[in-house]
Protein backbone atom coordinates (compact mmCIF):
# COMPACT_ATOMS: atom_id res chain seq x y z
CA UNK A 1 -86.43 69.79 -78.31
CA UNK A 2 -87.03 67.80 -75.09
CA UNK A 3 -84.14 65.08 -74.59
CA UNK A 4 -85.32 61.32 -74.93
CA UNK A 5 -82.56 58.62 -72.87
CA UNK A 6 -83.50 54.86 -72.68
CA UNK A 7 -82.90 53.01 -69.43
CA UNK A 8 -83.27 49.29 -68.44
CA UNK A 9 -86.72 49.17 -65.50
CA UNK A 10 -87.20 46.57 -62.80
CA UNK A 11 -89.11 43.57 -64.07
CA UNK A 12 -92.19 42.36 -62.53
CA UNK A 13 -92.46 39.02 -60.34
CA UNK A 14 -92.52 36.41 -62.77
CA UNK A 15 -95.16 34.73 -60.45
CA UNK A 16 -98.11 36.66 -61.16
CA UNK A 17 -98.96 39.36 -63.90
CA UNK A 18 -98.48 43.27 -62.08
CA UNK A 19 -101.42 45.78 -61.60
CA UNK A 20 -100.44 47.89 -64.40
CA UNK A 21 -99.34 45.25 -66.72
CA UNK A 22 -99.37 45.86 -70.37
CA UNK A 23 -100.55 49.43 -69.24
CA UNK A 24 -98.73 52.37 -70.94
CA UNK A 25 -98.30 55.56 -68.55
CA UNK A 26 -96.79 59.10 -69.16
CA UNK A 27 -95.84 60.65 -66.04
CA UNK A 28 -95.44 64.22 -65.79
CA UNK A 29 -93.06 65.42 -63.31
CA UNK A 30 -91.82 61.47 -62.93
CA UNK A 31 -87.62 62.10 -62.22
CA UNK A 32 -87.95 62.72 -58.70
CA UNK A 33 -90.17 62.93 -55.16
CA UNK A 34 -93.82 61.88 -55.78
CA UNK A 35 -93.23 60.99 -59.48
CA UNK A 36 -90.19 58.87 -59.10
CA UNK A 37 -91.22 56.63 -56.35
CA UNK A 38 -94.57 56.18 -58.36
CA UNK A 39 -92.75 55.49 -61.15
CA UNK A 40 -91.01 53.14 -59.76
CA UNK A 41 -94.07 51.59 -58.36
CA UNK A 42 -95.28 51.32 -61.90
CA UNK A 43 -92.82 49.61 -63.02
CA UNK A 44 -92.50 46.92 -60.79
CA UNK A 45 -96.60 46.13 -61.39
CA UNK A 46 -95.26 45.98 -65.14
CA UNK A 47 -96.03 49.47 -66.63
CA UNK A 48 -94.58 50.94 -69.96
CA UNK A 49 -93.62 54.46 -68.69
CA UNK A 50 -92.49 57.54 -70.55
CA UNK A 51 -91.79 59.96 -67.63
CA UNK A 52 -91.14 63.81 -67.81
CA UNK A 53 -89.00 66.41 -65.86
CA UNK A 54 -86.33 68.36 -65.08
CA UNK A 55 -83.53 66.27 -63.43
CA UNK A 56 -82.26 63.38 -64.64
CA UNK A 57 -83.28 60.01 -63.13
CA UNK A 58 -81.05 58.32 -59.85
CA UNK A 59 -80.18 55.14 -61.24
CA UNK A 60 -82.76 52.53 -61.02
CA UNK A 61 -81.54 50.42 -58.08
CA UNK A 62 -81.01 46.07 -59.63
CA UNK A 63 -82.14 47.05 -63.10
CA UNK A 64 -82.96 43.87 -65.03
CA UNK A 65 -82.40 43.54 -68.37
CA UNK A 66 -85.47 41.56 -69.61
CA UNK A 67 -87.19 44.56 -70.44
CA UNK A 68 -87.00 48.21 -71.28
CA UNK A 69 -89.77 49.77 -70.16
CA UNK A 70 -88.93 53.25 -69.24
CA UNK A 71 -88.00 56.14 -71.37
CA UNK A 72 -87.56 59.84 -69.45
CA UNK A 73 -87.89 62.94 -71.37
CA UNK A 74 -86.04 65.91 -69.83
CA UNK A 75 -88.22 68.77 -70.54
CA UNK A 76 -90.50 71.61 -68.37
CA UNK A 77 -93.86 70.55 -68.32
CA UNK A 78 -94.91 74.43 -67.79
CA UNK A 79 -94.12 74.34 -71.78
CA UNK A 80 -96.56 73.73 -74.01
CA UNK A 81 -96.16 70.79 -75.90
CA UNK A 82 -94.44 69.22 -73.54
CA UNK A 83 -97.13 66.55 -72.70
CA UNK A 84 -98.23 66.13 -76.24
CA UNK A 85 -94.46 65.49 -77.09
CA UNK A 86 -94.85 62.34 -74.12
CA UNK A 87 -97.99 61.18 -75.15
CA UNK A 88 -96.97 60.64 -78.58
CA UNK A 89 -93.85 59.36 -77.68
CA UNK A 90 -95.68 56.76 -75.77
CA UNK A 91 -97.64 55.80 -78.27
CA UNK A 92 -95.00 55.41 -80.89
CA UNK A 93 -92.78 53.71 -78.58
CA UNK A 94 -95.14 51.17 -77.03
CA UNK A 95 -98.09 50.79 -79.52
CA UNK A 96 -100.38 52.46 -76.97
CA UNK A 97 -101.31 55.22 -74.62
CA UNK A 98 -103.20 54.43 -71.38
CA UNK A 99 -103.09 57.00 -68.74
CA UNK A 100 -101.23 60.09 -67.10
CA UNK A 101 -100.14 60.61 -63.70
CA UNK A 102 -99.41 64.34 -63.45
CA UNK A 103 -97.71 65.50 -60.67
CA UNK A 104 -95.60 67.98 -61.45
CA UNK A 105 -95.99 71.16 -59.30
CA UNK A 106 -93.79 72.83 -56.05
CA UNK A 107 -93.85 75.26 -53.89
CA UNK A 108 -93.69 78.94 -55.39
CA UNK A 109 -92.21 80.64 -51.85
CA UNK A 110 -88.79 81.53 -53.79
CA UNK A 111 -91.36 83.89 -55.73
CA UNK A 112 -93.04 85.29 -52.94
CA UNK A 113 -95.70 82.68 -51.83
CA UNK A 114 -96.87 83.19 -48.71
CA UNK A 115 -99.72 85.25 -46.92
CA UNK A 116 -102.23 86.84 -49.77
CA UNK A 117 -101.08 90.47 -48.97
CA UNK A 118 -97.71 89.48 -49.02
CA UNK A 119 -97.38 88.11 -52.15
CA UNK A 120 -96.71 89.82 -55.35
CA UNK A 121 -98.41 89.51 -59.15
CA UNK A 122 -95.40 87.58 -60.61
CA UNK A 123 -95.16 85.27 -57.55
CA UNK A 124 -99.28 84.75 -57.60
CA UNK A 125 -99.18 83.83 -61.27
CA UNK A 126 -95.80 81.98 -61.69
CA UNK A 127 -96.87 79.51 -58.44
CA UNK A 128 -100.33 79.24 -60.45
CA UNK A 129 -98.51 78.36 -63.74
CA UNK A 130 -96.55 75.34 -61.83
CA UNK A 131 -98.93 73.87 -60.36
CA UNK A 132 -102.49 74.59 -62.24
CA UNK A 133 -101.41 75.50 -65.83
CA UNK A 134 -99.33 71.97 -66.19
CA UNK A 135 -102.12 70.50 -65.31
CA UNK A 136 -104.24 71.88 -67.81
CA UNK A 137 -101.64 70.94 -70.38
CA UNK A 138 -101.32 67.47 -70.04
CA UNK A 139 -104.60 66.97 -68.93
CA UNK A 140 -105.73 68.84 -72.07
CA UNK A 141 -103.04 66.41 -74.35
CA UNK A 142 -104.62 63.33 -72.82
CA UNK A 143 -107.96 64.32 -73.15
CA UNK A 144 -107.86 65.20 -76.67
CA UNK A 145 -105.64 61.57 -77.64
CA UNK A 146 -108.31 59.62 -76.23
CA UNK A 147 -111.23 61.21 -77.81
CA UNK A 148 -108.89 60.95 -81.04
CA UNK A 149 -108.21 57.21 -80.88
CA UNK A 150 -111.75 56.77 -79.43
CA UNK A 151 -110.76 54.97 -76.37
CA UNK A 152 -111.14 54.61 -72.46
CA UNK A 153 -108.48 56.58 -70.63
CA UNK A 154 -107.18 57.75 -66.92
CA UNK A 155 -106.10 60.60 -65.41
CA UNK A 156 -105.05 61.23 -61.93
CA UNK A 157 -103.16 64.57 -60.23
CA UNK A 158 -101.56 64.64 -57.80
CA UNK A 159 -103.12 67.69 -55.24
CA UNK A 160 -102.87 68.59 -51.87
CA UNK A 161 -104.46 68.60 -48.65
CA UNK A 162 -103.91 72.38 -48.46
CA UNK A 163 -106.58 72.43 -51.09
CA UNK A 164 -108.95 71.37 -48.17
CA UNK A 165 -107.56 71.66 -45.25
CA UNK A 166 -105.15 74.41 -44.71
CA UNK A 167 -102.59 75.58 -42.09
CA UNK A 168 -102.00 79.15 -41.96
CA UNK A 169 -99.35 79.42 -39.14
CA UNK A 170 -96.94 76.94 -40.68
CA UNK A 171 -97.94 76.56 -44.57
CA UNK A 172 -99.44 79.80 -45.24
CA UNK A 173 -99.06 79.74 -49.27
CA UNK A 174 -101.95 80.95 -50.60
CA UNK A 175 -101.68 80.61 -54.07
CA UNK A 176 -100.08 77.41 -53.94
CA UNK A 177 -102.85 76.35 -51.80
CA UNK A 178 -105.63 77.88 -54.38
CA UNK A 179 -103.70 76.43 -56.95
CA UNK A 180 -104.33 72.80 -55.75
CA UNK A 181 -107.94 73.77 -54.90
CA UNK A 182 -108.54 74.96 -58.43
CA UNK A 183 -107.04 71.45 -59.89
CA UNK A 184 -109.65 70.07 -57.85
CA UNK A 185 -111.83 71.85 -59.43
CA UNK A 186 -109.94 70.70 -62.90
CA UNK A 187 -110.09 67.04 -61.90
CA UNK A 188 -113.76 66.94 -61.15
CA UNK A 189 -114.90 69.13 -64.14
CA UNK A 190 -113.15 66.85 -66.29
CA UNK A 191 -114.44 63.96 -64.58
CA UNK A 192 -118.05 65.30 -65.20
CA UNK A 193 -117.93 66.01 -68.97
CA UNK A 194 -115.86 63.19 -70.26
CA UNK A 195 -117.65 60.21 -67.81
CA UNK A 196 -119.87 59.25 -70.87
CA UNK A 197 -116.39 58.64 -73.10
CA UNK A 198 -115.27 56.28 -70.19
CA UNK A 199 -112.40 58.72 -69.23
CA UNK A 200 -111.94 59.02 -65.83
CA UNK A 201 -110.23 61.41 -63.72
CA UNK A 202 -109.22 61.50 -59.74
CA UNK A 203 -106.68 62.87 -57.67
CA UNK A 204 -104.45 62.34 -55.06
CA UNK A 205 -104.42 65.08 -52.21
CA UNK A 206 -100.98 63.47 -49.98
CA UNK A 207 -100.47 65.27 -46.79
CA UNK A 208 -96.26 66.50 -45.89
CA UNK A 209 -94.33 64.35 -47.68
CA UNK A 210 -90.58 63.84 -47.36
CA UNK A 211 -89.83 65.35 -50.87
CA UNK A 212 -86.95 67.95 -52.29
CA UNK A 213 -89.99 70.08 -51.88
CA UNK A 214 -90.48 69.89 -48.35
CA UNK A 215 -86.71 70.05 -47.12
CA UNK A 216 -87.51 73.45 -45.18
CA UNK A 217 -90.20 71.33 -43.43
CA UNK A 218 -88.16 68.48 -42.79
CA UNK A 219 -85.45 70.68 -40.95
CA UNK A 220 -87.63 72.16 -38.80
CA UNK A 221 -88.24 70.97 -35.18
CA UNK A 222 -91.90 73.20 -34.74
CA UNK A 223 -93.12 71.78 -37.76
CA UNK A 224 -91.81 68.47 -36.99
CA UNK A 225 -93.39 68.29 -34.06
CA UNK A 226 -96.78 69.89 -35.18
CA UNK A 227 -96.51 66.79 -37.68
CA UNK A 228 -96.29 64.21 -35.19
CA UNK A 229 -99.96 65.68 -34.34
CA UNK A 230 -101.31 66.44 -37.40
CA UNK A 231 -100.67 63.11 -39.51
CA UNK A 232 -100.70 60.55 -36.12
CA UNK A 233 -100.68 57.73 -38.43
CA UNK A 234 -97.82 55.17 -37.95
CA UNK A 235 -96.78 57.22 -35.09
CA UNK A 236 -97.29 60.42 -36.21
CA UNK A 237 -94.99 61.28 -39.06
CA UNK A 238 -93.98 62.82 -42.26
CA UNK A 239 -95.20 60.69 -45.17
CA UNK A 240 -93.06 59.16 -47.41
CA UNK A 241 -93.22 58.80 -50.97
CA UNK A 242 -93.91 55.52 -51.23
CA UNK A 243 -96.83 55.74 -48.62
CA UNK A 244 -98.70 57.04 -51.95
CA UNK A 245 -97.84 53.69 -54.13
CA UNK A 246 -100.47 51.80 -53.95
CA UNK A 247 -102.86 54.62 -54.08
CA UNK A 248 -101.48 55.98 -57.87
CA UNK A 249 -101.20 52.34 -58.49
CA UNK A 250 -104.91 51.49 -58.07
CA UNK A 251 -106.09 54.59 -59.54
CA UNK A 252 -104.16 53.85 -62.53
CA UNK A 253 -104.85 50.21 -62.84
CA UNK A 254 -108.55 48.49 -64.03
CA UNK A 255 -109.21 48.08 -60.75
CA UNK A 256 -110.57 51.58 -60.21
CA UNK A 257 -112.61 51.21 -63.31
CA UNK A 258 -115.83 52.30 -61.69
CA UNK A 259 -114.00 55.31 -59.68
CA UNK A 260 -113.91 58.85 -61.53
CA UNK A 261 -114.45 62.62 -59.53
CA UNK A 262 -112.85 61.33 -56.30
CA UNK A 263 -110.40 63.37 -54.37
CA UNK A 264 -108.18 60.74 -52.39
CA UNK A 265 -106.28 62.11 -49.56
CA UNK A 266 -103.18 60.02 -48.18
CA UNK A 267 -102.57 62.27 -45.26
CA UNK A 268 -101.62 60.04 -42.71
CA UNK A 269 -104.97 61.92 -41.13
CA UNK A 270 -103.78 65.36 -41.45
CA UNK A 271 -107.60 66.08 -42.64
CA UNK A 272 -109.39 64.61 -39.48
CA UNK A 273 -106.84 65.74 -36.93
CA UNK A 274 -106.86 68.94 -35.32
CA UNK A 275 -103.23 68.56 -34.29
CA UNK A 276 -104.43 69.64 -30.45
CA UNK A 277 -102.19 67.26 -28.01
CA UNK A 278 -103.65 64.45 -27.24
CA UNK A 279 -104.67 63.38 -23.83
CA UNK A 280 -104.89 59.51 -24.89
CA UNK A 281 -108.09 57.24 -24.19
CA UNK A 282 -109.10 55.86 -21.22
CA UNK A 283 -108.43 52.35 -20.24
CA UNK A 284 -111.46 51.73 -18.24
CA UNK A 285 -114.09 53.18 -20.43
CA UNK A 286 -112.53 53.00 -23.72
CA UNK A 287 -113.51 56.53 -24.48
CA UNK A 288 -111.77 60.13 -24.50
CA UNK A 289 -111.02 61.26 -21.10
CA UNK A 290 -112.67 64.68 -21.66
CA UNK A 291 -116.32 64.79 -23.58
CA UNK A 292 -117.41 67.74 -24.85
């Protein structure tokens, strides 16, 4: 039985109502990376959040005491149930259900992801259970609640630009990489058949984010430096979690209301960039140095 703890969340700005205000969330994969910043995020623009993983929560830095707003449910979201368990929950704790952010997923190299002749059966289908299979859970558990209760809904999951835009040399995990292109796939299906119920479903494709996923890529000078070409944004860096805020925050919020099938990439321009040097613009002209 999944484990339920209460905690105290950070209130909103008493000067103007939050994005997500009144708004009740589940969050699947919520306790840390991705999910907890966003979470956090939530929060702040006055969500009710019932948030799923494995680890428990880092305490929530200032907690106020005006409201209690979060609940986390300790629990593998690659079990079935799971997100029916945290939709409910939601539901019985705040009078409502609203929409899911699903992000859990990870890499799948400590079963053999990597190259597709490299990589054996068990590795293939546990990577694919992670990261597609959740999502076909608790996309399946919201799904089904809002048909139930007749009533809008959102969905967003969180993807990858690997679905897209892949990397072979340095982030050659294929079925990690078809497994994001196949929840594409998920996301836009869905999108497609359940438009007429008003339930709409996106996702959110972040490029190389400074996560406990990505700590072998964080370490790593080559990569770091193919980085600094590949996203150029800001400088040309790794992302950060909270570079995808206001993106899950929109997407989740009435304000995206007319937005459903739509693959979002926050990639710092990982999916324009061909992470070739760069030999600057000219100062004269205004153009590239070199034309085609």
């Amino acid at each position: 039985m999944p484990m339920a703890t209460s905690h105290d969340a950070t209130g909103t700005s008493s000067e103007r109502p939050g994005a997500l205000s009144g708004r009740c969330l589940v969050i699947i994969g919520g306790t840390r990376g991705l999910g907890w910043s966003a979470a956090q995020a939530c929060l702040r623009e006055g969500a009710r959040l019932v948030v799923v993983g494995l680890d428990p929560i880092p305490e929530v830095p200032q907690p106020k005491d005006v409201h209690d707003r979060l609940e986390v449910i300790l629990a593998d979201a690659r079990d079935a149930g799971v997100a029916d368990h945290a939709i409910e929950r939601c539901a019985q704790r705040y009078g409502q259900f609203d929409a899911l952010y699903h992000v859990a997923g990870g890499s799948g190299r400590a079963w053999g992801d990597g190259p597709l002749h490299t990589i054996p059966l068990e590795g293939w289908q546990q990577t694919l259970e992670l990261n597609l299979t959740t999502a076909f859970l608790s996309n399946g558990a919201a799904i089904r609640w809002f048909l139930r209760e007749n009533q809008p809904g959102c969905i967003l999951n969180c993807g990858s630009v690997l679905a897209s835009s892949p990397s072979p040399n340095l982030f050659g995990t294929a079925a990690y990489a078809t497994a994001k292109s196949a929840l594409i796939g998920l996301t836009q299906a869905a999108a497609a058949a359940y438009a007429p119920y008003n339930i709409r479903v996106n996702l959110l494709a972040p490029g190389l984010t400074a996560t406990p996923m990505s700590v072998r890529a964080q370490s790593n000078p080559v990569i770091q430096e193919f980085i600094s070409r590949k996203q150029p944004l800001d400088g040309g860096r790794m992302a950060r979690p909270d570079d995808l805020d206001a993106a899950v925050i929109w997407l989740l919020s009435e304000g995206s209301r007319f937005v459903t099938g739509q693959v979002i990439a926050v990639d710092g321009g990982w999916s324009v960039s061909d992470a070739v040097p760069s030999q600057g613009l000219s100062p004269q002209s205004g153009s590239a140095p070199l034309a085609p």
